[in-house]
Protein backbone atom coordinates (compact mmCIF):
# COMPACT_ATOMS: atom_id res chain seq x y z
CA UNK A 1 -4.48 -9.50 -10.70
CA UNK A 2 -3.25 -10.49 -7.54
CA UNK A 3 -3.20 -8.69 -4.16
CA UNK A 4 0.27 -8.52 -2.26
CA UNK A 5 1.45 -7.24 0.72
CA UNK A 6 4.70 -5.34 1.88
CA UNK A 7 6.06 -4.59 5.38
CA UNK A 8 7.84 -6.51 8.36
CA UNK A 9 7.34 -9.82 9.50
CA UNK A 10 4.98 -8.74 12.17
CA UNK A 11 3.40 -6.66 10.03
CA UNK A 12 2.48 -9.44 6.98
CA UNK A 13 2.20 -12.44 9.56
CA UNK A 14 -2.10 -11.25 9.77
CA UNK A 15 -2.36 -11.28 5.67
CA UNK A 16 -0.25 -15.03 5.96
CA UNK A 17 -2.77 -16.44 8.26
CA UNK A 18 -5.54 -14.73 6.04
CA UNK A 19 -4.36 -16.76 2.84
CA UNK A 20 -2.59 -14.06 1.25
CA UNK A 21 0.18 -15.65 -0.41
CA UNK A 22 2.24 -12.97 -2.37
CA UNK A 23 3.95 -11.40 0.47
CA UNK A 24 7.17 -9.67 1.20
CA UNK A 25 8.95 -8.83 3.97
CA UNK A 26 11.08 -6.12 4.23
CA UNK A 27 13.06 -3.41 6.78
CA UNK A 28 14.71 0.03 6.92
CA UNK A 29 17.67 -1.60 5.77
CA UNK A 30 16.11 -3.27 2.23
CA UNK A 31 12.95 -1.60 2.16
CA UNK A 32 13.65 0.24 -1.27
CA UNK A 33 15.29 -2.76 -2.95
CA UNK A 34 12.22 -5.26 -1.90
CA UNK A 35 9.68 -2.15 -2.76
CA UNK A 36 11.01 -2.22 -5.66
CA UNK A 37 10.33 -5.34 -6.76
CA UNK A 38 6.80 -5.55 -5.77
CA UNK A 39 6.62 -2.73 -7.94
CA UNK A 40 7.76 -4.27 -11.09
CA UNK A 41 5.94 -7.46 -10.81
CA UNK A 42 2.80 -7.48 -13.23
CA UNK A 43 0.95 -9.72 -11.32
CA UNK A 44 0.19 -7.69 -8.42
CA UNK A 45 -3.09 -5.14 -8.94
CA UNK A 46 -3.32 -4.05 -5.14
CA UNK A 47 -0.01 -3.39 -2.67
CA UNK A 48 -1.09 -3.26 0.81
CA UNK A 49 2.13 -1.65 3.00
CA UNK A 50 2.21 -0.47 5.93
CA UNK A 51 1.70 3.49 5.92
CA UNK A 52 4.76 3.88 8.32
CA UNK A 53 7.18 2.40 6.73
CA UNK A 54 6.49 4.63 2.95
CA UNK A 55 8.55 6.88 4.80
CA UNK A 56 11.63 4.60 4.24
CA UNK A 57 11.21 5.48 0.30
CA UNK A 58 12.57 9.18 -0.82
CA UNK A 59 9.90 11.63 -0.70
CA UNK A 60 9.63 11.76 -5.07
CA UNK A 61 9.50 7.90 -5.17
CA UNK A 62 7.03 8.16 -2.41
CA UNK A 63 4.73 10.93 -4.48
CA UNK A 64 5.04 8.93 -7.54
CA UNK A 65 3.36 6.02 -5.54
CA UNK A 66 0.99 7.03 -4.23
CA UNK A 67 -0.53 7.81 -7.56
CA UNK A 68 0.32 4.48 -9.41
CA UNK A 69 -2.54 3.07 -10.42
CA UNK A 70 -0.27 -0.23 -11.63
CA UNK A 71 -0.69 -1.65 -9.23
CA UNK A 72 -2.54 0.39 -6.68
CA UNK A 73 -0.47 1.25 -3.47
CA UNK A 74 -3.11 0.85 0.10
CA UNK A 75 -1.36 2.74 3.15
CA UNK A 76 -2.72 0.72 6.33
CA UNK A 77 -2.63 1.84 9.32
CA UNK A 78 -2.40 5.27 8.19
CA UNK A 79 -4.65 8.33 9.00
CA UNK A 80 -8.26 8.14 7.94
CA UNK A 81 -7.87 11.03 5.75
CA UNK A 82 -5.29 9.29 3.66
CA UNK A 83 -7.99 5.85 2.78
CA UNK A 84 -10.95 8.37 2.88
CA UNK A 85 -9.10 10.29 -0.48
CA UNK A 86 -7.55 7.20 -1.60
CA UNK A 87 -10.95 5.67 -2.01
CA UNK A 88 -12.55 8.97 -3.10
CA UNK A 89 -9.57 8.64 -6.35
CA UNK A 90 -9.96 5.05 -7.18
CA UNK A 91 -13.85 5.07 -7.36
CA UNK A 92 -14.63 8.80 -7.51
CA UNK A 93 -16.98 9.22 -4.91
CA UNK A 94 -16.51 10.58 -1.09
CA UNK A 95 -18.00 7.38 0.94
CA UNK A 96 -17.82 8.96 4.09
CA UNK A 97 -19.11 11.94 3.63
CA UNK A 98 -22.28 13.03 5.27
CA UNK A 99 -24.94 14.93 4.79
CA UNK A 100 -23.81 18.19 6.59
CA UNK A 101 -20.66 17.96 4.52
């Protein structure tokens, strides 16, 4: 399984110069189409985008997603509360919560 990234060129350039080397770069105007196609490649486990642009993607396609587990869709740069339950459902413990939660 590979890890992959999706988002613009400013966006990706940090996972290039990191060694990641399945990347694609994408805007508003082929966002879908290149989603897409991260999607349906079999080789990618983990798809890191960029939590801003999701919103580019119909809300249903955007649902559907975020619970793929084929590969697994990371929001960065999102809110905290969307990694803190996105951890909590891939490993099915809270790691941030304390002990007066």
């Amino acid at each position: 399984m590979r890890i992959a990234v999706l988002g613009s060129e400013e966006f990706v350039l940090g996972f290039r110069l990191a060694g990641l080397k399945r990347v694609f770069v994408a805007d508003e105007s082929n966002y879908q189409n290149v989603f897409g196609e991260a999607m349906s490649d079999t080789e990618i486990g983990i798809l890191a985008v960029d939590a801003k642009d999701l919103n580019y993607l119909p809300h249903n396609v955007r649902t559907k997603v975020m619970d793929s587990i084929q590969p697994v869709v990371v929001p960065v740069g999102g809110d905290e509360s969307d990694l803190r339950e996105k951890v909590r459902r891939a490993i099915g413990v809270d790691l941030y919560k304390t002990e007066d939660e």
